[in-house]
N, C-alpha and C. Protein backbone atom coordinates (compact mmCIF):
# COMPACT_ATOMS: atom_id res chain seq x y z
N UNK A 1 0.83 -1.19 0.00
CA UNK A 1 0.00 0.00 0.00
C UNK A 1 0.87 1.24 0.00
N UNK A 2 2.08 1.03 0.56
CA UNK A 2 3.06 2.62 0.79
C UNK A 2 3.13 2.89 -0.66
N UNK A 3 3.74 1.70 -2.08
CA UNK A 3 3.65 2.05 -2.95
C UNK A 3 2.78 2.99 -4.05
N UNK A 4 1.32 2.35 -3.58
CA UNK A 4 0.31 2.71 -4.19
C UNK A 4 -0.03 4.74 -3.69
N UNK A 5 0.32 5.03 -2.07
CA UNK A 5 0.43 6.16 -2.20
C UNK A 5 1.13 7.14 -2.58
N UNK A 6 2.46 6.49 -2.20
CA UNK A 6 3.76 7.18 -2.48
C UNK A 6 3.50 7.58 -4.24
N UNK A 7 3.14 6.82 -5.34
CA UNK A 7 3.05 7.01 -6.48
C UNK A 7 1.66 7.82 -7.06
N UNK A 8 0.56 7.70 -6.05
CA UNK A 8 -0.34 8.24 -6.95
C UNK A 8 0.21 10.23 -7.45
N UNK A 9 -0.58 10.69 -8.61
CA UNK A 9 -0.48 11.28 -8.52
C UNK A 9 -1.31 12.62 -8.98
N UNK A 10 -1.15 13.60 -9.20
CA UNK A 10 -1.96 14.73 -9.49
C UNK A 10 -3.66 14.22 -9.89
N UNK A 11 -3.05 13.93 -11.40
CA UNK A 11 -3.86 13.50 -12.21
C UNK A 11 -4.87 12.51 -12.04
N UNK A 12 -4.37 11.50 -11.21
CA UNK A 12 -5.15 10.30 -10.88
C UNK A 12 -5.73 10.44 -9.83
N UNK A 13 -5.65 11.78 -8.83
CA UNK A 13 -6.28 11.71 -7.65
C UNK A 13 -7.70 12.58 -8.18
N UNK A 14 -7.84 12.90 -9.38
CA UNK A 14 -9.00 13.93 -10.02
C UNK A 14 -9.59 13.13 -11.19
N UNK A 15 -9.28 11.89 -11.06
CA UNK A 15 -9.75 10.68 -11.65
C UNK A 15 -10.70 9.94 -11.29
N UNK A 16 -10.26 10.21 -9.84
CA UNK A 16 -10.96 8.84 -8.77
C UNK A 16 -12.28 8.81 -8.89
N UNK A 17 -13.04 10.13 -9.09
CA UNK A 17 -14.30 10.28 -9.21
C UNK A 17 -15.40 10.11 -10.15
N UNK A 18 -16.63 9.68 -10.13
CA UNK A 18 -17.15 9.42 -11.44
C UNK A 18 -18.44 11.03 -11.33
N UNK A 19 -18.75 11.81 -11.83
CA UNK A 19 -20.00 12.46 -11.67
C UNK A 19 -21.02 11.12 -11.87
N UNK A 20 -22.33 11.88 -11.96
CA UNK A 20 -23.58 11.05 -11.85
C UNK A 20 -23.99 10.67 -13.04
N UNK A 21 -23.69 12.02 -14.00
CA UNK A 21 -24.29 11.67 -15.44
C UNK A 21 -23.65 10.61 -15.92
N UNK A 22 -21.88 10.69 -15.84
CA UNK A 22 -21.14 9.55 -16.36
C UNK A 22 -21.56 8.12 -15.71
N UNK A 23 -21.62 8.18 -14.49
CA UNK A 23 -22.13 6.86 -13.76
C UNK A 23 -23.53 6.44 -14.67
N UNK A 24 -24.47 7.15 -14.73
CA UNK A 24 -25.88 6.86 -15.22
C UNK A 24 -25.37 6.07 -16.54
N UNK A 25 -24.87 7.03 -17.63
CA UNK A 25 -24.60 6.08 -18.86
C UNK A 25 -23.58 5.02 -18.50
N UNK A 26 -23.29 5.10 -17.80
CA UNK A 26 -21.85 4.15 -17.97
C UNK A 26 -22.45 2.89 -17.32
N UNK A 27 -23.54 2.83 -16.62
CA UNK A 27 -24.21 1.86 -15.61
C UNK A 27 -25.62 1.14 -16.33
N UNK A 28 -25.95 2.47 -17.89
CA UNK A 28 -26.73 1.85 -18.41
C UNK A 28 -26.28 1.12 -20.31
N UNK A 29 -25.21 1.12 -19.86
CA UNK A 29 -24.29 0.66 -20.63
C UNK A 29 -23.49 -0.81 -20.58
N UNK A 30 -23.96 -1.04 -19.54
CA UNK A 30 -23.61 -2.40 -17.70
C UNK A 30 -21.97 -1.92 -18.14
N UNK A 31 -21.17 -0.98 -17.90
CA UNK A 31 -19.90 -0.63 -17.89
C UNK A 31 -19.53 -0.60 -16.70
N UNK A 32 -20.33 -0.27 -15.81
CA UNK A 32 -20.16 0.04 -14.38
C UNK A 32 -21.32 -0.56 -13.22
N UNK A 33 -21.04 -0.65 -12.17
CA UNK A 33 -21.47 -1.50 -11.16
C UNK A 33 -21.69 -0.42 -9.81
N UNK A 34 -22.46 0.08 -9.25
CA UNK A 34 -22.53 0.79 -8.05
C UNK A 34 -22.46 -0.57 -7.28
N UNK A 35 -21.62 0.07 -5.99
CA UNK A 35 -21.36 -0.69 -4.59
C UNK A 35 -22.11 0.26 -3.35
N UNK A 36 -23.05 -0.01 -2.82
CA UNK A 36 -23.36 0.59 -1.64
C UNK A 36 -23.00 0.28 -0.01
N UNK A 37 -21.62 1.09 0.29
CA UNK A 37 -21.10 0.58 1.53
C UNK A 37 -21.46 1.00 2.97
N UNK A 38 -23.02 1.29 2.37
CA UNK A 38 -23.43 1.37 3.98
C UNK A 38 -23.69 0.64 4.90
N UNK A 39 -24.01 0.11 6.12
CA UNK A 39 -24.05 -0.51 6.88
C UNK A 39 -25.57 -1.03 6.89
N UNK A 40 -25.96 -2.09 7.24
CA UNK A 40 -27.32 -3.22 6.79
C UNK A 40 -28.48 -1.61 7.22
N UNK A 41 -28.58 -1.86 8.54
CA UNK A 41 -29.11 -0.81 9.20
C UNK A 41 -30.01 0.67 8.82
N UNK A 42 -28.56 0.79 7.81
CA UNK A 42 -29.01 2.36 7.04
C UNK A 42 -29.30 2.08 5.84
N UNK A 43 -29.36 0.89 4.77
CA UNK A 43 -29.88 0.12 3.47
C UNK A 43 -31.51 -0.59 4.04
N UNK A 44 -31.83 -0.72 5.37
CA UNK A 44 -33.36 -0.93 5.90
C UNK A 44 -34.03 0.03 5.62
N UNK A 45 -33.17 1.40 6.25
CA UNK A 45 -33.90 2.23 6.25
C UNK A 45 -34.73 3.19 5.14
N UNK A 46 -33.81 2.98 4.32
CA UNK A 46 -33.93 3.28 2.95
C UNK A 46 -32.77 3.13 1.49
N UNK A 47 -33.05 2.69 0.78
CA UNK A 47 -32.06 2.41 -0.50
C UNK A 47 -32.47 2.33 -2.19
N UNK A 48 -31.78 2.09 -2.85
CA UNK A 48 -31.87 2.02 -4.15
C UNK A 48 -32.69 0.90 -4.76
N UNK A 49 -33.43 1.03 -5.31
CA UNK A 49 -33.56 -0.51 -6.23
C UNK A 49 -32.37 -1.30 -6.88
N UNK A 50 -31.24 -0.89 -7.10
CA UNK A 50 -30.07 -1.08 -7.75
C UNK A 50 -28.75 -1.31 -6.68
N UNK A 51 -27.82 -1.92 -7.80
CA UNK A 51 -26.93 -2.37 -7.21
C UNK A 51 -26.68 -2.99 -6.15
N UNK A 52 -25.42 -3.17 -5.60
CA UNK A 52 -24.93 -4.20 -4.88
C UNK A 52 -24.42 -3.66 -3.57
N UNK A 53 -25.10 -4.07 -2.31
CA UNK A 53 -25.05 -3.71 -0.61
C UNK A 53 -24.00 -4.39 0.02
N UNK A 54 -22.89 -4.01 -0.03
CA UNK A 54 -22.12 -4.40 0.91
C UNK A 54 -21.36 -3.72 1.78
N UNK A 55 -21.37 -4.14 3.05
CA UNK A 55 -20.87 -2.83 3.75
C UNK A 55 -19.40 -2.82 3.74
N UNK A 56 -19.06 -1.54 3.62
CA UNK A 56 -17.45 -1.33 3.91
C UNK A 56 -16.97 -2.25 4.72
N UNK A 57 -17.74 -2.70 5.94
CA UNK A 57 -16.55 -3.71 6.93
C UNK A 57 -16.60 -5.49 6.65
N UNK A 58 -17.61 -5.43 5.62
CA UNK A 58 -17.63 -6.56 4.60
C UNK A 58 -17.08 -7.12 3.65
N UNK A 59 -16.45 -6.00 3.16
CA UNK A 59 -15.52 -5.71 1.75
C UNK A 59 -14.57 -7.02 1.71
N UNK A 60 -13.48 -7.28 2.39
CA UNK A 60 -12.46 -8.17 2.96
C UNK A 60 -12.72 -9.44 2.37
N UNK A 61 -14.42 -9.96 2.66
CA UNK A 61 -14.57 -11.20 2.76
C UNK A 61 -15.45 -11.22 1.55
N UNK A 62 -16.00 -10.31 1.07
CA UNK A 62 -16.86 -10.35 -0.30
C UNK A 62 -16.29 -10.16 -1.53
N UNK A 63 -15.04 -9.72 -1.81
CA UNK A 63 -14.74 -9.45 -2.51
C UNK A 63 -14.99 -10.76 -3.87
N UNK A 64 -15.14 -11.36 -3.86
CA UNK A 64 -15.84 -12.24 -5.14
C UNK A 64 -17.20 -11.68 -5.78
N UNK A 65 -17.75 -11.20 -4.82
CA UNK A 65 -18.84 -10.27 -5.53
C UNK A 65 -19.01 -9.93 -6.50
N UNK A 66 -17.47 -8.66 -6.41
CA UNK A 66 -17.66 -7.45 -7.07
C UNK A 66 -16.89 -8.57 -8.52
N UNK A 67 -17.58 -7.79 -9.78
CA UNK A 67 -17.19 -7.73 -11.05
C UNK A 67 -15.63 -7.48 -11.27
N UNK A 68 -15.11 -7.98 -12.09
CA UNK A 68 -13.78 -7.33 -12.80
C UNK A 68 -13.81 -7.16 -13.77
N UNK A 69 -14.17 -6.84 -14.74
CA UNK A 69 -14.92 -6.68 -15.61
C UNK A 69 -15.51 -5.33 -16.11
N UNK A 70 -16.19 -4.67 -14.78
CA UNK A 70 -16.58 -3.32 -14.74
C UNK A 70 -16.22 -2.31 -13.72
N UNK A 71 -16.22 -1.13 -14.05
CA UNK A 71 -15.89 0.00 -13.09
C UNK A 71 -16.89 -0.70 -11.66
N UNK A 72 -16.32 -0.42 -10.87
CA UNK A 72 -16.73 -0.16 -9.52
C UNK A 72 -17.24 0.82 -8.93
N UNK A 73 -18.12 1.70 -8.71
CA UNK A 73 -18.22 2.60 -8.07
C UNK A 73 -19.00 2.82 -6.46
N UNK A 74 -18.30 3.09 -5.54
CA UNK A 74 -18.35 2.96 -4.75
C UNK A 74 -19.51 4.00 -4.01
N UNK A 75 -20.77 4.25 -3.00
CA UNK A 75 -21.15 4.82 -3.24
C UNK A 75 -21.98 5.02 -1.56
N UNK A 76 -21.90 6.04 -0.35
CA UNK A 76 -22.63 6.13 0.30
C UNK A 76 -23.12 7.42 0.81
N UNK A 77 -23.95 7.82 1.44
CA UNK A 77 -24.94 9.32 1.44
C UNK A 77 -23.67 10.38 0.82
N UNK A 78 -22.62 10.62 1.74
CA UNK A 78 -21.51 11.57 1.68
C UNK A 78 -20.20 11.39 1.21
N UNK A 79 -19.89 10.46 0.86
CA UNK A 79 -18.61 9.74 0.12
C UNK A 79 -17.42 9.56 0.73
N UNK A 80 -17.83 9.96 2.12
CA UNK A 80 -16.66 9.27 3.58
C UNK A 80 -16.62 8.57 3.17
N UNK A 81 -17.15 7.32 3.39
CA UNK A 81 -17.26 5.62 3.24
C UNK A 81 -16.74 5.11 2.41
N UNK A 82 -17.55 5.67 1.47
CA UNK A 82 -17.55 5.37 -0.11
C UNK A 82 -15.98 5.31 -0.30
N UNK A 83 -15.25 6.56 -0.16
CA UNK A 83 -13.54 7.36 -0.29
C UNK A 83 -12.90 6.01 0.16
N UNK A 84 -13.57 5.41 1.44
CA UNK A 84 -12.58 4.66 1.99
C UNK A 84 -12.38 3.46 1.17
N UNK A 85 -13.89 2.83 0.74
CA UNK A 85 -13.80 1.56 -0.19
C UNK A 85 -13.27 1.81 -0.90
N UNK A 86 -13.26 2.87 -1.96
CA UNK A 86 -12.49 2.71 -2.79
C UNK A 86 -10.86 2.66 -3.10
N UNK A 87 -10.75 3.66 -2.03
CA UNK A 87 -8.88 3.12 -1.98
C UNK A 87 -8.67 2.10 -1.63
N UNK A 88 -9.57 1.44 -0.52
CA UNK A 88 -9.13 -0.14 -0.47
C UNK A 88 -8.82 -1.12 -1.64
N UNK A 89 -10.46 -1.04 -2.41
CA UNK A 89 -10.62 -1.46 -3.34
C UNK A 89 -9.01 -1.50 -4.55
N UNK A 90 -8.94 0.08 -4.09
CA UNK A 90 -7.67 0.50 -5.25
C UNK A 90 -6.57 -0.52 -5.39
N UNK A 91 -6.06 -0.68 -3.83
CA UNK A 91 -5.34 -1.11 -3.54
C UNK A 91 -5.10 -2.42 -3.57
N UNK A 92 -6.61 -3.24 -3.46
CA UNK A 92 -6.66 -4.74 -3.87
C UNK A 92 -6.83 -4.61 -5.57
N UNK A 93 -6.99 -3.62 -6.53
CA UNK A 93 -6.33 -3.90 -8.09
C UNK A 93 -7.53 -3.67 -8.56
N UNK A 94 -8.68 -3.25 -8.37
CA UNK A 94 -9.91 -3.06 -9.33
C UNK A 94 -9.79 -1.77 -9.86
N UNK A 95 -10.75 -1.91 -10.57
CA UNK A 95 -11.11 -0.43 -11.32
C UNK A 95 -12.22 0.12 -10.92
N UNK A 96 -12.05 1.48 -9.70
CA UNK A 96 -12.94 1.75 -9.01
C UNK A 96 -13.06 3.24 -8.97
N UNK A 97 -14.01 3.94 -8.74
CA UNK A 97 -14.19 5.08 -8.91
C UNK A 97 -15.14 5.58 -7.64
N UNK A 98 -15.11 6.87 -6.91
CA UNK A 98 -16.19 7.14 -6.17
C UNK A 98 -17.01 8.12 -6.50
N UNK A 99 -18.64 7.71 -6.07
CA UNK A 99 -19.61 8.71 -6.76
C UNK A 99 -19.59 9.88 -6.52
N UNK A 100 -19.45 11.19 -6.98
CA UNK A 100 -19.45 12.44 -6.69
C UNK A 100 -20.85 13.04 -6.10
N UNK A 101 -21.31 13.33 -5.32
CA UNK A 101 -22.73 13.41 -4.77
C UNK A 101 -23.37 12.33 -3.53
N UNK A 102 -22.59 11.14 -4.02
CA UNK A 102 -22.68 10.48 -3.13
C UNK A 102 -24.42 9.56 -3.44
N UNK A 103 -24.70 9.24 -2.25
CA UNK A 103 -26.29 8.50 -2.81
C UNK A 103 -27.06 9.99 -2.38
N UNK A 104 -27.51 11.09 -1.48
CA UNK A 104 -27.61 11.79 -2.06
C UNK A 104 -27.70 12.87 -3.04
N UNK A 105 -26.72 12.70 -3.26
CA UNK A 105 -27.10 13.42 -4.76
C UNK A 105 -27.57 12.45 -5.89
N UNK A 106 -26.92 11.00 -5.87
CA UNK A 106 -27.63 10.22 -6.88
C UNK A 106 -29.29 10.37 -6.55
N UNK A 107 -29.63 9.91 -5.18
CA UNK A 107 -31.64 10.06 -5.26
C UNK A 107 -31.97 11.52 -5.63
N UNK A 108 -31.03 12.26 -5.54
CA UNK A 108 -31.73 13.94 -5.86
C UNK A 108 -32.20 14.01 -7.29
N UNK A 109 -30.82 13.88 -8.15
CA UNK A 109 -30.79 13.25 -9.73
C UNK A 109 -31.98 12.47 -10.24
N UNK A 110 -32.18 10.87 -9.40
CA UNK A 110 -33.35 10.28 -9.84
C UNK A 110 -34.39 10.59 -9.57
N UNK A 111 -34.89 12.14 -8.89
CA UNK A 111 -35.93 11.18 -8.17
C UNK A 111 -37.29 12.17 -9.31
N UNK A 112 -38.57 11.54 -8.72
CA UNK A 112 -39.77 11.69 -10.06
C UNK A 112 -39.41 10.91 -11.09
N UNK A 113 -40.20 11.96 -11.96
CA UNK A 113 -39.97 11.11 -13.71
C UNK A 113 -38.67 11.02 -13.94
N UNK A 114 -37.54 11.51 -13.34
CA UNK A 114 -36.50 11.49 -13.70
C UNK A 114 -35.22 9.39 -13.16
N UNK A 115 -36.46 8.98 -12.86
CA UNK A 115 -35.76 7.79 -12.41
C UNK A 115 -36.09 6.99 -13.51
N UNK A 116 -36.53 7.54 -14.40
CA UNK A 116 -36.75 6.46 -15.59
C UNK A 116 -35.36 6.45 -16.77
N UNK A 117 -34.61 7.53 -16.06
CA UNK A 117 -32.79 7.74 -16.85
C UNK A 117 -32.40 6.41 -16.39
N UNK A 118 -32.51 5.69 -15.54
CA UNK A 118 -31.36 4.52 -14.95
C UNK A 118 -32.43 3.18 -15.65
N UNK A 119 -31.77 2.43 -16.04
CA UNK A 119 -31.92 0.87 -16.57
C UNK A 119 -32.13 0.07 -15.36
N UNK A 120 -33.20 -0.50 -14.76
CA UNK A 120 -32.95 -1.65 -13.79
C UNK A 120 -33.40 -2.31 -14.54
């Protein structure tokens, strides 16, 4: 992991992120995969019809889950979480990105007639 920080750089740290619009096509494209790393608890309380629930302290042992194949994007209310999976993620070799907006701003984006943009 020292490697992986010691080297990142400028460019790739303004990479990491996907906006929403790119996520939307890129997800209705199946290019990409949302990960939701919230905890069971706060996915009861409310969540997506979409994608895949695993919580950040799950990650470790799920990792067969996730696709290789497609972007990853990592994704929870504020993108704390999210930030964290994904450098993990980084660091175990996927191709991962975190949502800019977070799942708030993704339900802001979908919500009304406007949830008929995403493919389930």
């Amino acid at each position: 992991m020292d490697n992986m920080v010691k080297e990142t750089t400028l460019k790739e740290i303004g990479s990491m992120r996907i906006d929403i619009e790119e996520f939307i096509k890129m997800y209705n494209n199946k290019e990409a995969v949302l990960v939701d790393v919230r905890m069971p608890v706060e996915t009861k309380v409310w969540s997506l019809g979409f994608g895949l629930k695993i919580p950040y302290n799950e990650l470790p042992d799920r990792l067969d889950e996730l696709p290789s194949d497609k972007l990853i994007v990592c994704v929870c209310p504020n993108e704390y979480r999210s930030n964290m999976a994904k450098e993990y993620l980084r660091y175990k070799g996927y191709n991962v990105k975190n949502l800019s907006g977070g799942l708030l701003g993704l339900a802001e984006r979908l919500k009304g007639g406007a949830a008929k943009d995403i493919e389930i």
